[in-house]
C-alpha atoms as a PDB file:
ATOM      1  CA  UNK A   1       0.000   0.000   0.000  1.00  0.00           C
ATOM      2  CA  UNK A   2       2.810   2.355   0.657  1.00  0.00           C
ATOM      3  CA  UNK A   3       5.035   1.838  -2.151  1.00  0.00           C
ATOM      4  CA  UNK A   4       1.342   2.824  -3.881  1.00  0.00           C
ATOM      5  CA  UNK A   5       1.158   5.633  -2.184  1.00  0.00           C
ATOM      6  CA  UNK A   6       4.919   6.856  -3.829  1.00  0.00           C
ATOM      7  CA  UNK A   7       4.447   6.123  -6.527  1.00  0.00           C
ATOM      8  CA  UNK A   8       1.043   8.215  -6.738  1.00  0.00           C
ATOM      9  CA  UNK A   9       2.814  11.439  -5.091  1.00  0.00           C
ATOM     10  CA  UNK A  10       5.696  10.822  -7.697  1.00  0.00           C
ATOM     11  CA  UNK A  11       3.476  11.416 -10.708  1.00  0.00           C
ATOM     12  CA  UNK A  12       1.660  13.875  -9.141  1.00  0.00           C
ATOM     13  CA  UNK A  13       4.788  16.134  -8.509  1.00  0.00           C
ATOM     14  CA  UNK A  14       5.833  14.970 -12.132  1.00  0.00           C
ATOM     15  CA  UNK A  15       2.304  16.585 -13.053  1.00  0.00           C
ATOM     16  CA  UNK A  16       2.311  19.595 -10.600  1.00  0.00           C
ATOM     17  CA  UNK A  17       6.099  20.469 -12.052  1.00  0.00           C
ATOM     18  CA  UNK A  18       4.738  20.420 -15.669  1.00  0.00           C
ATOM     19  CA  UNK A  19       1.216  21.541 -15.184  1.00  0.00           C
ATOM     20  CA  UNK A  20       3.034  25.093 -13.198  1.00  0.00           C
ATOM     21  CA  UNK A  21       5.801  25.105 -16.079  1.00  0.00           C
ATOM     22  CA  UNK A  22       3.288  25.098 -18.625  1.00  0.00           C
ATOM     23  CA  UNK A  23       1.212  27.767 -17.134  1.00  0.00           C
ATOM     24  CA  UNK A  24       4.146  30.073 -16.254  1.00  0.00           C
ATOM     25  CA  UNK A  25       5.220  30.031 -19.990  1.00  0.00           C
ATOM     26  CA  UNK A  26       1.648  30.835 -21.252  1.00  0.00           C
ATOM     27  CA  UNK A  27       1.357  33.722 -19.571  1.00  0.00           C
ATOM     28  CA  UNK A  28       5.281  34.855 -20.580  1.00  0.00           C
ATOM     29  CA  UNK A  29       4.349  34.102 -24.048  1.00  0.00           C
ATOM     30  CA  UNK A  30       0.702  36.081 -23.450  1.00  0.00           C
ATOM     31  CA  UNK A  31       2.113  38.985 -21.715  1.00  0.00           C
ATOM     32  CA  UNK A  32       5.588  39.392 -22.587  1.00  0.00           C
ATOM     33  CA  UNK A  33       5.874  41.238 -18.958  1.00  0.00           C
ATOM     34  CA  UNK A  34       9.920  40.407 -17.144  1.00  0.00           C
ATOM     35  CA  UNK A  35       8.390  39.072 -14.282  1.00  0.00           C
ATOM     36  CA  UNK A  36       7.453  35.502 -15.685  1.00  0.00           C
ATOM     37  CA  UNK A  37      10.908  34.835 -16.996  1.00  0.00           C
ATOM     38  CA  UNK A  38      12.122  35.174 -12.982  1.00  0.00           C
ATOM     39  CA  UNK A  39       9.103  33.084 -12.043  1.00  0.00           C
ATOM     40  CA  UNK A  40       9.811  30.352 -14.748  1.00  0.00           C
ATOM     41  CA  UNK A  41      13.471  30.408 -13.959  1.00  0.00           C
ATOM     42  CA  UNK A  42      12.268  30.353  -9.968  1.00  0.00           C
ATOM     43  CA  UNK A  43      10.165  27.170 -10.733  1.00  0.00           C
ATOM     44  CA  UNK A  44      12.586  25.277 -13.159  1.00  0.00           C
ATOM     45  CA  UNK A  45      15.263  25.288 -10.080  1.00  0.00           C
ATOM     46  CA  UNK A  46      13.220  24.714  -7.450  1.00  0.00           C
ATOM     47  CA  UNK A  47      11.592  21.945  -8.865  1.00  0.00           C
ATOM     48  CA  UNK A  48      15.011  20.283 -10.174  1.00  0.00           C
ATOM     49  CA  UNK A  49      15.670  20.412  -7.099  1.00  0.00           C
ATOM     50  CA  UNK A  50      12.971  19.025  -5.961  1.00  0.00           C
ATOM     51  CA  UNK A  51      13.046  15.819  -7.927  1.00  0.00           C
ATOM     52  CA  UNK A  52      17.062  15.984  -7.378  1.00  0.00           C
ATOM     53  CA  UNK A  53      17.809  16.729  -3.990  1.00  0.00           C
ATOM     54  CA  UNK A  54      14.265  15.100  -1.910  1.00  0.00           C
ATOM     55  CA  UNK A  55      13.141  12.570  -4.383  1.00  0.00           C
ATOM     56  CA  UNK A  56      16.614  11.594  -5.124  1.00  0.00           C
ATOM     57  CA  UNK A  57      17.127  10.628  -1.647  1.00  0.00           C
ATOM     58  CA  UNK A  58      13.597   8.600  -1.850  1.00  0.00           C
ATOM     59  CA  UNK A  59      14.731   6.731  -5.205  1.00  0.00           C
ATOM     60  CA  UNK A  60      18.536   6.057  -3.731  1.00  0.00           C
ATOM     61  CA  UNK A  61      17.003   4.444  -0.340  1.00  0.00           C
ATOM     62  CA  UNK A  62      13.927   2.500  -2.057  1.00  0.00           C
ATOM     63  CA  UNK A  63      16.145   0.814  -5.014  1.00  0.00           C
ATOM     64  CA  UNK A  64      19.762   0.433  -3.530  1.00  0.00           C
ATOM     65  CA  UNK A  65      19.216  -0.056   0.356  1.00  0.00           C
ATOM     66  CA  UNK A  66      18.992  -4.166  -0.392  1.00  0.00           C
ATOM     67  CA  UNK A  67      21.779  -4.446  -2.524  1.00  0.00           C
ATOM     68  CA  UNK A  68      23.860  -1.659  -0.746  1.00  0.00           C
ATOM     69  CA  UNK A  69      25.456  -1.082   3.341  1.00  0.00           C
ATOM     70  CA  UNK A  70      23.065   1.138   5.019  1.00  0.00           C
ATOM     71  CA  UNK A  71      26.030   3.231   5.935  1.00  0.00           C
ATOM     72  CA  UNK A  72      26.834   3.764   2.267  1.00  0.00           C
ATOM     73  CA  UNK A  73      23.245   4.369   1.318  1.00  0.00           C
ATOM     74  CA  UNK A  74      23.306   6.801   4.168  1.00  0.00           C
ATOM     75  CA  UNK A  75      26.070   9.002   2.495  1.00  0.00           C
ATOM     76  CA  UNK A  76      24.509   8.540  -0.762  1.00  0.00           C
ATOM     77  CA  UNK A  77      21.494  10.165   0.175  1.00  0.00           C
ATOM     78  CA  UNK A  78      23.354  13.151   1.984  1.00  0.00           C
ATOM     79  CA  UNK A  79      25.554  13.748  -0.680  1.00  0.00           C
ATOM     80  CA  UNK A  80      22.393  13.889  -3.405  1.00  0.00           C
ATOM     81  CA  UNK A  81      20.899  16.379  -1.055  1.00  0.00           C
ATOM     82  CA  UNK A  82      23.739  18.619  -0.964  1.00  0.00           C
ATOM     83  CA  UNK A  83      24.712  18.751  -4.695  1.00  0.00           C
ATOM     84  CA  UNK A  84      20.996  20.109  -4.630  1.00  0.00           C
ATOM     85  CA  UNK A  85      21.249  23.097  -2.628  1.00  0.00           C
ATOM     86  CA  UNK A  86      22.979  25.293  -5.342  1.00  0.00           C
ATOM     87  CA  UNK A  87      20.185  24.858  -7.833  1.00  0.00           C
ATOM     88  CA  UNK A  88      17.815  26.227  -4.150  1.00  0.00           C
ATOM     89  CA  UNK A  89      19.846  29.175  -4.215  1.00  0.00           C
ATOM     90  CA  UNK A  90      18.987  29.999  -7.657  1.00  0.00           C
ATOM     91  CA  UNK A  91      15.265  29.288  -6.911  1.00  0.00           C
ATOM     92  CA  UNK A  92      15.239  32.176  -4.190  1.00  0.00           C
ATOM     93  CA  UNK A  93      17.475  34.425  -6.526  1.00  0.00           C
ATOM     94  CA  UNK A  94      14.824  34.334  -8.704  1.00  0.00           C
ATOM     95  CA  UNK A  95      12.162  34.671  -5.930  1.00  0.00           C
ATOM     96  CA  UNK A  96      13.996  37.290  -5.630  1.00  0.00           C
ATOM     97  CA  UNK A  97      14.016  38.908  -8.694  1.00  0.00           C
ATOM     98  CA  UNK A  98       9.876  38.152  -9.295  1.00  0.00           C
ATOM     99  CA  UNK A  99       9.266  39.839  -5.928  1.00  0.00           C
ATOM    100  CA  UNK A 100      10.944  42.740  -6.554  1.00  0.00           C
ATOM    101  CA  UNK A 101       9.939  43.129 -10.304  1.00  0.00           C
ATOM    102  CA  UNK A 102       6.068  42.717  -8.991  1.00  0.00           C
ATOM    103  CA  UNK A 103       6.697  45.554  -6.318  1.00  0.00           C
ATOM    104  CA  UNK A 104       8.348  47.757  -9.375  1.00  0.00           C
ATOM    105  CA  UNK A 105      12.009  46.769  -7.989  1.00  0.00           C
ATOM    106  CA  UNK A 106      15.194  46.799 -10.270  1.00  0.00           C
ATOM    107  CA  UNK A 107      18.090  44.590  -9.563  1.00  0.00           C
ATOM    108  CA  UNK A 108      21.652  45.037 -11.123  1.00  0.00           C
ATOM    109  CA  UNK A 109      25.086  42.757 -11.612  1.00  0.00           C
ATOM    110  CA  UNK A 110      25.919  44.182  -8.061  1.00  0.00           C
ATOM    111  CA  UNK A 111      23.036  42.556  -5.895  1.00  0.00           C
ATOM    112  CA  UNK A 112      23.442  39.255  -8.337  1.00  0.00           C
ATOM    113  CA  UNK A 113      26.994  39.042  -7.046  1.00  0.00           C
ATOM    114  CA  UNK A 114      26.963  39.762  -3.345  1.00  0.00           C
ATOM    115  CA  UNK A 115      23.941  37.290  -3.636  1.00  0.00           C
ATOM    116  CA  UNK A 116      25.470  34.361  -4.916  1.00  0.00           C
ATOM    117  CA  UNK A 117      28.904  35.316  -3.315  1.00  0.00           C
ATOM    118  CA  UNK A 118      26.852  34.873   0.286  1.00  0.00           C
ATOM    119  CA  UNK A 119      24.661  32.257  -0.026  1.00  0.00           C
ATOM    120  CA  UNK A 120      27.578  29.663  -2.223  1.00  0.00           C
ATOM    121  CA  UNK A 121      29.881  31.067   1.255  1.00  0.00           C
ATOM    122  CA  UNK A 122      27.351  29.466   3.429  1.00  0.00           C
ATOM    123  CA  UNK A 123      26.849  26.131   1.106  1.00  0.00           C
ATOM    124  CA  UNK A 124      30.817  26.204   1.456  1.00  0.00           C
ATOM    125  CA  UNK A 125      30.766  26.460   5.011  1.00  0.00           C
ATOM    126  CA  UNK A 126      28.032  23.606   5.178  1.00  0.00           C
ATOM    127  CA  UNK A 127      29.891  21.389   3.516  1.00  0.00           C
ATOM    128  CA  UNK A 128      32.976  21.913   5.416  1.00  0.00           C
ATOM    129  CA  UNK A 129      31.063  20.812   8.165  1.00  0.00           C
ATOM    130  CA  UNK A 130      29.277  17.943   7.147  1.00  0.00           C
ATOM    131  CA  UNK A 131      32.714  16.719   6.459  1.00  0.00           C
ATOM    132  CA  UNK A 132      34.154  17.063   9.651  1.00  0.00           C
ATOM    133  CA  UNK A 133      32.473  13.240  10.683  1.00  0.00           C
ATOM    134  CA  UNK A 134      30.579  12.634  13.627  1.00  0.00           C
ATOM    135  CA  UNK A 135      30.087  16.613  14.485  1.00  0.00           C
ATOM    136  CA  UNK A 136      26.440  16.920  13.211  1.00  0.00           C
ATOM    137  CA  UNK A 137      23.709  14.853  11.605  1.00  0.00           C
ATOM    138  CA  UNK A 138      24.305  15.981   7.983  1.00  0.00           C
ATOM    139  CA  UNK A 139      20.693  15.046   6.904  1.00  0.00           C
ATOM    140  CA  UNK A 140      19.345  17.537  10.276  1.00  0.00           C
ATOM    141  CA  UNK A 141      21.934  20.128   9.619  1.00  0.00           C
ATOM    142  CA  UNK A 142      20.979  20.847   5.365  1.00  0.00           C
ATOM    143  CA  UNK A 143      16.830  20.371   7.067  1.00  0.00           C
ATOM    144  CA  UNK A 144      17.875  23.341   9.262  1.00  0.00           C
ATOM    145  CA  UNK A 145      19.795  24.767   6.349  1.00  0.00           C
ATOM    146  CA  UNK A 146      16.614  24.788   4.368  1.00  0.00           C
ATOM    147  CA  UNK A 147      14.100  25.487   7.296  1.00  0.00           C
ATOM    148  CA  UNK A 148      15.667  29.273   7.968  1.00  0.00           C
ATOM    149  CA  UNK A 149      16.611  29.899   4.560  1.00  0.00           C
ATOM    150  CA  UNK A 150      13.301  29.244   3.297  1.00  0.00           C
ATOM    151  CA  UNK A 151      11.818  31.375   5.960  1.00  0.00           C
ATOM    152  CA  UNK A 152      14.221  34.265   5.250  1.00  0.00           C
ATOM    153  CA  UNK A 153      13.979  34.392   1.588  1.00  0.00           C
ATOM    154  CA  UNK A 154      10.152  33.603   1.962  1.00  0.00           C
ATOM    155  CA  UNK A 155       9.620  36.822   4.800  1.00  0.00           C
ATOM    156  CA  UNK A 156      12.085  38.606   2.422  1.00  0.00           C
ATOM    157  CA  UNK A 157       9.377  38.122  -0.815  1.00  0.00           C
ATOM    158  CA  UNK A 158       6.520  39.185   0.924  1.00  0.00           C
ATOM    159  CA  UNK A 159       8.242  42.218   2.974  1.00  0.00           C
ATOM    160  CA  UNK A 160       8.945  43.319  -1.295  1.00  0.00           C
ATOM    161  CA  UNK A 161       5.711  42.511  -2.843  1.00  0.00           C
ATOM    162  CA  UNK A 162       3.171  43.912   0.372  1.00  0.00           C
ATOM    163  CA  UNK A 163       5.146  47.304   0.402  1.00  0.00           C
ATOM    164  CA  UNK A 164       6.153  47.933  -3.712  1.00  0.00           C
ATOM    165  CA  UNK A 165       7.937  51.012  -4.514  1.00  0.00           C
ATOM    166  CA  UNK A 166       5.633  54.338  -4.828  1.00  0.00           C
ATOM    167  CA  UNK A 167       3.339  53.971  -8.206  1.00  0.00           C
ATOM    168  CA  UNK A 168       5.245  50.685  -9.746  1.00  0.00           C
ATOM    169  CA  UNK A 169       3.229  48.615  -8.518  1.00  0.00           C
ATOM    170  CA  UNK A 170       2.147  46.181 -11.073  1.00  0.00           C
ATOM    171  CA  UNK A 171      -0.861  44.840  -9.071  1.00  0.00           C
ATOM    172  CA  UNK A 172      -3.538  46.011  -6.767  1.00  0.00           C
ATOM    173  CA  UNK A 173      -3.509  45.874  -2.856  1.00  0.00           C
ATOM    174  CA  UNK A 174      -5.810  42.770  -2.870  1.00  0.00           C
ATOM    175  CA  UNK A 175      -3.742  40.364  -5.340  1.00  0.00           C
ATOM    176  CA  UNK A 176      -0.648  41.752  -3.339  1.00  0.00           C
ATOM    177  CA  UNK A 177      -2.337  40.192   0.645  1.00  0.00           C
ATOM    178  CA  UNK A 178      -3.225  37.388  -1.338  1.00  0.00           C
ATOM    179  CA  UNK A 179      -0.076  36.657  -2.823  1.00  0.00           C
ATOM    180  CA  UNK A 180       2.221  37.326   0.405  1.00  0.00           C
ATOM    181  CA  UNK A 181      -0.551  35.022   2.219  1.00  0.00           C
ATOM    182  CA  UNK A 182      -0.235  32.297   0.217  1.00  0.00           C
ATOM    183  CA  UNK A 183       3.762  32.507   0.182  1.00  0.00           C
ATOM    184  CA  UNK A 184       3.901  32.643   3.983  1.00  0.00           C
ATOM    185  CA  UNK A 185       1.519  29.975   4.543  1.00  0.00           C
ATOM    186  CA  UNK A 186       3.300  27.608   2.345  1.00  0.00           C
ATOM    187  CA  UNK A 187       6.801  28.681   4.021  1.00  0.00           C
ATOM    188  CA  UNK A 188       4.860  27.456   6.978  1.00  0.00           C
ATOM    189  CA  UNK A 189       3.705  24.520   6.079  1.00  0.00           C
ATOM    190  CA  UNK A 190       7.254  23.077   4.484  1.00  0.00           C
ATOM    191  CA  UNK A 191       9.250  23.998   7.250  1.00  0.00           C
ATOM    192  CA  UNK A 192       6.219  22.716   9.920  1.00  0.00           C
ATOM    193  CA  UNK A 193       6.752  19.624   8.357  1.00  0.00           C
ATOM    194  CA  UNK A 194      10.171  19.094   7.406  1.00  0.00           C
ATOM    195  CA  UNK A 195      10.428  19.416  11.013  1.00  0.00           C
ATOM    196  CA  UNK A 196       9.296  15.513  11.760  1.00  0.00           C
ATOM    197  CA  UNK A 197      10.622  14.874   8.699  1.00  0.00           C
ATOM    198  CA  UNK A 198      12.069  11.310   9.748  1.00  0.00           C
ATOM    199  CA  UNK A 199       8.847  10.561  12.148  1.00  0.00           C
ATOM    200  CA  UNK A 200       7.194   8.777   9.903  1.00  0.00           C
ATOM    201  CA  UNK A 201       6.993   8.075   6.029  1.00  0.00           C
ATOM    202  CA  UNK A 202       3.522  10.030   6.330  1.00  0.00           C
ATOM    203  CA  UNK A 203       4.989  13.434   6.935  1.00  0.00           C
ATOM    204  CA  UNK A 204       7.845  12.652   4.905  1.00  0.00           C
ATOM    205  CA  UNK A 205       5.216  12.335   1.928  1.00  0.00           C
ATOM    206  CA  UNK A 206       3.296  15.167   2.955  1.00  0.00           C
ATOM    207  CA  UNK A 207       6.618  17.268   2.903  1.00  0.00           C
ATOM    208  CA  UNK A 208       7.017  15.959  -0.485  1.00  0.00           C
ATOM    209  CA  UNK A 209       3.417  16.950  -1.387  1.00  0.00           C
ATOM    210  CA  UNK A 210       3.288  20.425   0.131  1.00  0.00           C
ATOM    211  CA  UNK A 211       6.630  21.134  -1.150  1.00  0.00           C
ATOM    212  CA  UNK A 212       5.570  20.916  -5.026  1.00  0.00           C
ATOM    213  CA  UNK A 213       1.533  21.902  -4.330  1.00  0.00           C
ATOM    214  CA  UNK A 214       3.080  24.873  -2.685  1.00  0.00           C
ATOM    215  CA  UNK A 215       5.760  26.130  -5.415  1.00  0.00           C
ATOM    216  CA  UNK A 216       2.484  25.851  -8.137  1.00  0.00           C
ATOM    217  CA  UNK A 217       0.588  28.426  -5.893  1.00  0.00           C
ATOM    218  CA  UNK A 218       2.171  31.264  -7.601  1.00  0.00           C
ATOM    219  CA  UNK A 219       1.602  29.942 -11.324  1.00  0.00           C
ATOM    220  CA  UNK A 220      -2.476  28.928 -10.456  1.00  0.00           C
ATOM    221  CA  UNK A 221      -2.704  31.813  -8.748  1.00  0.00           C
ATOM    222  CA  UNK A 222      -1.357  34.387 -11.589  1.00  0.00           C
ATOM    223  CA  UNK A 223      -3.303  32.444 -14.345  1.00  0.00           C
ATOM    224  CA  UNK A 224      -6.412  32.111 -12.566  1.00  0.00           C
ATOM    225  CA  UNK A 225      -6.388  35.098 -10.448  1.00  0.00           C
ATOM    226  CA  UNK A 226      -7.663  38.712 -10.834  1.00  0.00           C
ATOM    227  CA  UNK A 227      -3.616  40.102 -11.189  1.00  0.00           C
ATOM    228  CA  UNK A 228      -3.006  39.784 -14.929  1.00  0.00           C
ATOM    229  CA  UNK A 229      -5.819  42.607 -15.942  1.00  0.00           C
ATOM    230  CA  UNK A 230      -3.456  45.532 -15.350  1.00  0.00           C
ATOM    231  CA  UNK A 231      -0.944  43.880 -17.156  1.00  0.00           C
ATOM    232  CA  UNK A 232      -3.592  42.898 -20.514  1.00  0.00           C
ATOM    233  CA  UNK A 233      -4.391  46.605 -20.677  1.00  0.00           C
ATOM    234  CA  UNK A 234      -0.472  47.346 -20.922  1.00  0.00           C
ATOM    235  CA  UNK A 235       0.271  44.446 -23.350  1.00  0.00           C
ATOM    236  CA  UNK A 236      -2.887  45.260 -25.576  1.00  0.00           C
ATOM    237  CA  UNK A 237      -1.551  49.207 -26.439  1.00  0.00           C
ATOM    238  CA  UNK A 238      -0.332  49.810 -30.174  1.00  0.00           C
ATOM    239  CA  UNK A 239      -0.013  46.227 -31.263  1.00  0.00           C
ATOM    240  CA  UNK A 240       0.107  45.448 -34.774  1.00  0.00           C
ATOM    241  CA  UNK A 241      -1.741  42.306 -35.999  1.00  0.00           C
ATOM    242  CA  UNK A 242       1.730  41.451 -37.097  1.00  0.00           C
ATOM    243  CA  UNK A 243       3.025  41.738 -33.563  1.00  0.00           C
ATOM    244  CA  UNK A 244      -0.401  40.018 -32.605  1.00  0.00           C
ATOM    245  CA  UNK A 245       0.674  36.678 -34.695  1.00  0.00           C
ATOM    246  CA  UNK A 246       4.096  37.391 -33.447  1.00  0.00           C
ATOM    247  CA  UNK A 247       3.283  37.603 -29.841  1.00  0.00           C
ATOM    248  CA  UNK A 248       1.090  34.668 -29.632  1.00  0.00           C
ATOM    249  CA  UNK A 249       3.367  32.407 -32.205  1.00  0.00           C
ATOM    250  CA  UNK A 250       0.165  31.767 -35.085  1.00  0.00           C
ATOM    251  CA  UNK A 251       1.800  30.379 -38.576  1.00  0.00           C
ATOM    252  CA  UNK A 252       1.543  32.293 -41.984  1.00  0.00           C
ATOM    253  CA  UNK A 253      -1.625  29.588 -42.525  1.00  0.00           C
ATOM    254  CA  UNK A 254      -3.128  30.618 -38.998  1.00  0.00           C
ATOM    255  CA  UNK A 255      -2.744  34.119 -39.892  1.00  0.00           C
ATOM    256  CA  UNK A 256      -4.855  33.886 -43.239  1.00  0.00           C
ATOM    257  CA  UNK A 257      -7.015  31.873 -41.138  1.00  0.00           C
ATOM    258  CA  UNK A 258      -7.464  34.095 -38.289  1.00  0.00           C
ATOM    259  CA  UNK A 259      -8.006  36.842 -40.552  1.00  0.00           C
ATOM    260  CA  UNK A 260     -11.360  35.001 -42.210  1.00  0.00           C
ATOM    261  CA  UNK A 261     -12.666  34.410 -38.586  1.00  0.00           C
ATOM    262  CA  UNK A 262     -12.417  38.195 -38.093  1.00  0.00           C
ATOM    263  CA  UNK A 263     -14.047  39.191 -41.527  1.00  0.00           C
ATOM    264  CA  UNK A 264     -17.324  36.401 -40.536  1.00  0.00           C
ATOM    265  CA  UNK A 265     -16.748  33.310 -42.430  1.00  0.00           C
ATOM    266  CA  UNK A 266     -17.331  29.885 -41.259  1.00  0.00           C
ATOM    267  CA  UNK A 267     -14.874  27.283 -41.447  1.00  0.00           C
ATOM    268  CA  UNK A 268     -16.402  25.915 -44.815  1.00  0.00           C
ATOM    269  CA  UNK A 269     -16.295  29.511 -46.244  1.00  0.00           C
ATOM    270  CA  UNK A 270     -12.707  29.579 -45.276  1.00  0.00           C
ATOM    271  CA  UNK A 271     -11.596  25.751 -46.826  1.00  0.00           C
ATOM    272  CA  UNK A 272     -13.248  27.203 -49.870  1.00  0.00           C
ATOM    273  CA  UNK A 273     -11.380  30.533 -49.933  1.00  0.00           C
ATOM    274  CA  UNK A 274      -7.661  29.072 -48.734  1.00  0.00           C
ATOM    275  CA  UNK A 275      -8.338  26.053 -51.195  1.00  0.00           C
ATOM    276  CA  UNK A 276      -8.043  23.799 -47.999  1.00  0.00           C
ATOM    277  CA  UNK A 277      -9.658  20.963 -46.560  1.00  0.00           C
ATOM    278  CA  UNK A 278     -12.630  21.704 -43.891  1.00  0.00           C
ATOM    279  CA  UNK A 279     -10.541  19.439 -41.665  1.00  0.00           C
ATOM    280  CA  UNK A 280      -7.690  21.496 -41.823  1.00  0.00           C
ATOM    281  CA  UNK A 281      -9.031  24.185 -41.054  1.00  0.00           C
ATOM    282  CA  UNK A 282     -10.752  22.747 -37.853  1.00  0.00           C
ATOM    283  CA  UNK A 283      -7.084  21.722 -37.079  1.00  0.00           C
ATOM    284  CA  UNK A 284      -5.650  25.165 -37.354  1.00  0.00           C
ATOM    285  CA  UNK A 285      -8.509  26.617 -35.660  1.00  0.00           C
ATOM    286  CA  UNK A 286      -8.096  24.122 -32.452  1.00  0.00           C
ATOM    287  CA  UNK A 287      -4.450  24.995 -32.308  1.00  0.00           C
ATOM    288  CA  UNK A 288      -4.970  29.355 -32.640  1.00  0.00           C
ATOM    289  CA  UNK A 289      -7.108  28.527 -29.478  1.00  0.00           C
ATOM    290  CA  UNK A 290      -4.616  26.546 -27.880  1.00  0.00           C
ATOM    291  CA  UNK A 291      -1.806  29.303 -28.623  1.00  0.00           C
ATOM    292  CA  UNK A 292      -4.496  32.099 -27.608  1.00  0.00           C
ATOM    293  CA  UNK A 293      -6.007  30.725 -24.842  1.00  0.00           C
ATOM    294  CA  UNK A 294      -9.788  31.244 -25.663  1.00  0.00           C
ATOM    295  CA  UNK A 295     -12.407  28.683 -25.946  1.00  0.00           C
ATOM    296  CA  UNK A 296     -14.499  30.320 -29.476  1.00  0.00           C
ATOM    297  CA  UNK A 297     -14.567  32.081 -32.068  1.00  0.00           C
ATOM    298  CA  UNK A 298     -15.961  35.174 -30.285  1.00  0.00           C
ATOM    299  CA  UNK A 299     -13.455  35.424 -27.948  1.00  0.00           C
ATOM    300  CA  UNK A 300     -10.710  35.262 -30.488  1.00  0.00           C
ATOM    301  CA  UNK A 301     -12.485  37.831 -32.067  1.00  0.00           C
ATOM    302  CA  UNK A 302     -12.757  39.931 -28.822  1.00  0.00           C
ATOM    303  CA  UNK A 303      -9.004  39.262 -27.973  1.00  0.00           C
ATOM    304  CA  UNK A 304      -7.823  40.683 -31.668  1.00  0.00           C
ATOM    305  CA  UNK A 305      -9.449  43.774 -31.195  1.00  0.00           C
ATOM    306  CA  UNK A 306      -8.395  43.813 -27.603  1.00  0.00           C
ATOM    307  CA  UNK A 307      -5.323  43.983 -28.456  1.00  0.00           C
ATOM    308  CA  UNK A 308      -4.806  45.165 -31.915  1.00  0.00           C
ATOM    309  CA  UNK A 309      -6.863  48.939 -32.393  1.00  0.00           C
ATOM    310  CA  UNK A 310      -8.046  50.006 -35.527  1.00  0.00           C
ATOM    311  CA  UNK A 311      -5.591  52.359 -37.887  1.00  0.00           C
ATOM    312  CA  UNK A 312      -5.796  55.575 -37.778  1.00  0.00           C
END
């Protein structure tokens, strides 16, 4: 029943990864707006080393410890957890970066290096220590590690995004309390239960579980939520129906296709116009939706002249 139970929270943190990935990159490719490059960069890190550093250890002890001495599987596993922690400090640099960019915040080549310079100092010094045998638990000491680091870096974001910088602000007072709630409360939550970590395989799997349902909060939230309106009126200004096509990636064949949806004509219309097959056309339609995001033909409609005005 157990190894069941794994294997379910495995795919589901394969599907939480992708399913945030996926939405993070829609809205990049939607909006064009900085702030979901540092968020996709933020989730691409933290989730490698997600499946890297925890479910590496999880892999490592449920396939080698028959075959293997449980001392050696025990420095296996602490050895996979530290080669994760650099790709964690790139996760909070870009945690970082988001929460500042969202609270109108610019960071230079300085802040990047006295960043990186301070937090590889303290991997450094972790590692030193961890080698020095029989001083510390090196499995407690990198769950510490990552306990106060995730609760400064976490307090950090929210302290950014609740008070932004005077007018640049990209989103209103309620998405910003909603936001810094949900951050804190899964801060909480991880570090609550990475506490009892080793009490039981239950909390160790409920760790695992609240570590990748809380890193997709952000991406559900953003996609979802009520933020992005502010930041549709600001990508919809001047745009070309070039830049439209451009912006949302449609094909030379979508274009023309697009086009006849605007001027009124059904898909058979269209086949007979392009000189294409009716089911092609369904197929190109499907995938402008896809790349869009809208369900019909009205809303494609209604996004077009959203975003593209009529010459002057």
């Amino acid at each position: 029943m157990l190894k069941y139970l794994v294997f379910a929270v495995f795919i589901l943190s394969v599907a939480l990864a992708a399913g945030s990935v996926a939405l993070v990159s829609r809205l990049r490719n939607r909006y064009r707006a900085e702030i979901f490059s540092s968020l996709l960069y933020f989730l691409v890190f933290v989730f490698t080393f997600g499946f890297y550093g925890i479910w590496g250890q999880v892999i490592i002890k449920a396939f080698l410890s028959p075959y293997i001495d449980p001392d050696l599987i025990i420095r296996f596993t602490d050895i996979s957890l530290f080669m994760g922690l650099p790709f964690l400090v790139f996760a909070w640099l870009m945690l970082m970066r988001f929460s500042g960019e969202i609270s109108g915040r610019k960071y230079n080549n300085k802040h990047l290096s006295w960043f990186l310079l301070v937090n590889f100092g303290v991997i450094f010094a972790l590692g030193y220590i961890i080698a020095q045998e029989k001083l510390l638990n090196p499995e407690i000491l990198i769950r510490y590690y990552f306990i106060s680091m995730n609760f400064f870096y976490s307090s950090v974001a929210t302290f950014l995004i609740i008070f932004p910088k005077k007018g640049k602000s990209f989103i209103h007072a309620y998405d910003r309390r909603t936001i810094t709630a949900g951050i804190i409360t899964v801060m909480l939550l991880q570090c609550i239960l990475l506490l009892f970590y080793s009490l039981s395989v239950y909390i160790t799997v409920g760790f695992i579980l609240a570590f990748f349902a809380g890193n997709s909060f952000l991406p559900v939230y953003l996609t979802y939520g009520t933020m992005m309106s502010s930041l549709s009126e600001e990508s919809g200004r001047d745009v070309s129906f070039e830049e439209f096509c451009k912006k949302y990636e449609v094909s030379p064949r979508e274009t023309d296709i697009v086009c006849e949806i605007c001027n009124g004509l059904s898909n058979k219309e269209i086949a007979n116009k392009l000189f294409i097959s009716l089911q092609t056309v369904k197929d190109h339609t499907h995938r402008i939706y896809i790349k869009t995001n809208v369900r019909s033909r009205v809303q494609l409609i209604n996004l077009v002249k959203e975003e593209v005005p009529p010459s002057k």
